[in-house]
Protein backbone atom coordinates (compact mmCIF):
# COMPACT_ATOMS: atom_id res chain seq x y z
CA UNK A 1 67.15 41.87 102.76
CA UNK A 2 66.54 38.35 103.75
CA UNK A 3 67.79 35.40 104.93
CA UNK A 4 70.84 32.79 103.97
CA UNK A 5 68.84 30.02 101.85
CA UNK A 6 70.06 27.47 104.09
CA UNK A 7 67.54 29.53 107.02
CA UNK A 8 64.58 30.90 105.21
CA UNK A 9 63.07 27.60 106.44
CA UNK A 10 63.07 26.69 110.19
CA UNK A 11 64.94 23.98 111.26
CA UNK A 12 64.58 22.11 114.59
CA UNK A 13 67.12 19.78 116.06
CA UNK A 14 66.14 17.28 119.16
CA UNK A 15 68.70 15.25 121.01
CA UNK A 16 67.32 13.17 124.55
CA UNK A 17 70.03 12.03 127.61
CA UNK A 18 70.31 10.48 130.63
CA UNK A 19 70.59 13.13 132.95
CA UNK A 20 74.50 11.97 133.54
CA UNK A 21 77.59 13.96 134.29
CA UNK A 22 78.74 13.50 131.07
CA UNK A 23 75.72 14.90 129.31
CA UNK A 24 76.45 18.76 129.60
CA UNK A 25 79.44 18.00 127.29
CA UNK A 26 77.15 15.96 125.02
CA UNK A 27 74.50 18.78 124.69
CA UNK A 28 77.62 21.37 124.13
CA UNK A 29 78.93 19.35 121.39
CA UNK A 30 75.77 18.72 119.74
CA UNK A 31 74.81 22.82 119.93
CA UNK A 32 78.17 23.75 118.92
CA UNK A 33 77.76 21.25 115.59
CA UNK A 34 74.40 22.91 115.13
CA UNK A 35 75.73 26.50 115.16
CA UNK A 36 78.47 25.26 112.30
CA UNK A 37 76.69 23.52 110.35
CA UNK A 38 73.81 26.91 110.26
CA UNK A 39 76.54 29.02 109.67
CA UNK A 40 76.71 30.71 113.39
CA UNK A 41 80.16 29.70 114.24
CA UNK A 42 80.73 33.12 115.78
CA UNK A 43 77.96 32.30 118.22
CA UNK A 44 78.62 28.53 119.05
CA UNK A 45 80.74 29.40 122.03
CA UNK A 46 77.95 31.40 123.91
CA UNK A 47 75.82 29.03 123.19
CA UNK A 48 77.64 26.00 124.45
CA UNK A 49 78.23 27.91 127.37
CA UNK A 50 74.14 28.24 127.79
CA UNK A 51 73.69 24.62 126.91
CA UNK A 52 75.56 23.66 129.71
CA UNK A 53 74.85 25.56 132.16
CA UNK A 54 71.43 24.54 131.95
CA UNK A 55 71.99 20.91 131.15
CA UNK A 56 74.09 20.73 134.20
CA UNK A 57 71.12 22.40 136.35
CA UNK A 58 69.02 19.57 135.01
CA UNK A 59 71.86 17.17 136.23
CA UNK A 60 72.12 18.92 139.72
CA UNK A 61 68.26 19.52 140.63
CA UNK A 62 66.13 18.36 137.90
CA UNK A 63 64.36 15.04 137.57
CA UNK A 64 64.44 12.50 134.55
CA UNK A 65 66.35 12.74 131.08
CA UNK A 66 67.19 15.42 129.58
CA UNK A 67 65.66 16.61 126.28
CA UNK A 68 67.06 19.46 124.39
CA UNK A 69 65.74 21.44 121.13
CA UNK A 70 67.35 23.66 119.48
CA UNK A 71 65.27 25.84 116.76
CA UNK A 72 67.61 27.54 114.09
CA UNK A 73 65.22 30.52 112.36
CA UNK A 74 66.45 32.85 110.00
CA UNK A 75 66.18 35.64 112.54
CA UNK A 76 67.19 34.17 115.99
CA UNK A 77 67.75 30.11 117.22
CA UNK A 78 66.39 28.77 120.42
CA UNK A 79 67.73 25.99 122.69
CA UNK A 80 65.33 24.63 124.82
CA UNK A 81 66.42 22.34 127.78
CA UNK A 82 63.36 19.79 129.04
CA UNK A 83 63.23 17.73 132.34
CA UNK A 84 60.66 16.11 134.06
CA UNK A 85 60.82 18.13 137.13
CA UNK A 86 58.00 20.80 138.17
CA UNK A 87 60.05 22.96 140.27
CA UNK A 88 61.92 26.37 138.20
CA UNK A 89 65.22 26.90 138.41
CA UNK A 90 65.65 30.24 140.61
CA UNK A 91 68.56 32.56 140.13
CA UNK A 92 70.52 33.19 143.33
CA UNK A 93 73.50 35.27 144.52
CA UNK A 94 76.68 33.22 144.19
CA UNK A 95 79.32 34.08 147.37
CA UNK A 96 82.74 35.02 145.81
CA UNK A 97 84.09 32.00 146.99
CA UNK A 98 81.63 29.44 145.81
CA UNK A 99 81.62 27.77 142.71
CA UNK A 100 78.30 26.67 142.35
CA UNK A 101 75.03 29.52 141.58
CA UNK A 102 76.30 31.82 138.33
CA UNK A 103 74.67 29.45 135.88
CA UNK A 104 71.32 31.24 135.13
CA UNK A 105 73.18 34.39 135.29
CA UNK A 106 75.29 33.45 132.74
CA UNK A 107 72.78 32.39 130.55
CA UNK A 108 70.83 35.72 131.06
CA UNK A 109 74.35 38.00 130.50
CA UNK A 110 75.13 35.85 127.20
CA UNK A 111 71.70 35.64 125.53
CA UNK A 112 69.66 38.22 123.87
CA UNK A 113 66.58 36.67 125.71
CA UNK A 114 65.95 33.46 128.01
CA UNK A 115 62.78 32.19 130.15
CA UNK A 116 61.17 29.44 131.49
CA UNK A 117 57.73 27.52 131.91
CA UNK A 118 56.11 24.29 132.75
CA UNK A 119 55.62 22.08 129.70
CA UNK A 120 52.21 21.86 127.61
CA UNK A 121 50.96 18.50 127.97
CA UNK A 122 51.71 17.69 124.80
CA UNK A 123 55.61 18.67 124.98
CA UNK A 124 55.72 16.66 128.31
CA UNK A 125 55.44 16.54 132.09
CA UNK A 126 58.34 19.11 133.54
CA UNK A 127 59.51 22.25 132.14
CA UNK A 128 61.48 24.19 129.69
CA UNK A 129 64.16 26.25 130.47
CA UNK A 130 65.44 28.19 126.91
CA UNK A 131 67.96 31.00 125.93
CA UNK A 132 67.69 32.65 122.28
CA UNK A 133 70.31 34.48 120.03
CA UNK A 134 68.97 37.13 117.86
CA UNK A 135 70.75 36.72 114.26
CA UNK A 136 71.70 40.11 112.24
CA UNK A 137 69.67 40.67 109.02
CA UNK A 138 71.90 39.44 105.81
CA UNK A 139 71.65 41.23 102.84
CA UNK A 140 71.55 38.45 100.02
CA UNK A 141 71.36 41.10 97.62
CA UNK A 142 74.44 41.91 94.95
CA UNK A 143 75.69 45.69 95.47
CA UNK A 144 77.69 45.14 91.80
């Protein structure tokens, strides 16, 4: 078993934004090119979906531009949201009638794994909020 030849190496991706109202759809379009252009089209939705919901977080309650990463492995990929805020996001119980408050839940429900911590002083001066997909093993070996 191993990996497609295009992932045996890591690859990392960066992308930095204003922290606008137009920048969740930015950071969705740039993981969903990401996730085609590794070959994980059948993941790009989820992952969009993750992107944004914590890219809009960052929007609603976090402080400073956004900077995303997004670390494509041959055995899982990681998008990492970055703001400049010290405060973590907390999960809380949506009402049925409110719109707002499903966000980290989503992220949790969609994504094998997800977490969060204050920056290293070398990545920066907020904190990281990621989600990771765990990719299948692929057999690169002829059965013929």
């Amino acid at each position: 078993m191993g990996a497609p030849a295009h992932l045996e190496h890591p690859h990392r991706y960066t992308l930095s934004a204003p922290a606008l109202p137009t920048t969740p759809r930015l950071c969705r379009d740039f993981v969903r090119g990401i996730f085609a252009a590794s070959g994980l089209s059948q993941l790009a939705e989820a992952a969009a979906l993750c992107t944004s919901e914590l890219v809009t977080n960052v929007h609603r309650h976090g402080k400073g531009d956004v900077r995303m990463a997004a670390t494509v492995r041959h055995d899982r990929v990681r998008v990492t949201v970055h703001d400049d805020s010290l405060e973590l996001p907390s999960p809380r119980r949506a009402a049925g009638h409110e719109t707002n408050g499903r966000g980290l839940f989503l992220v949790t429900a969609l994504s094998d794994i997800c977490g969060m911590t204050i920056d290293e002083p070398a990545e920066g001066t907020g904190k990281a909020v990621w989600f990771e997909f765990n990719l299948p093993p692929t057999n690169t070996k002829s059965t013929a």
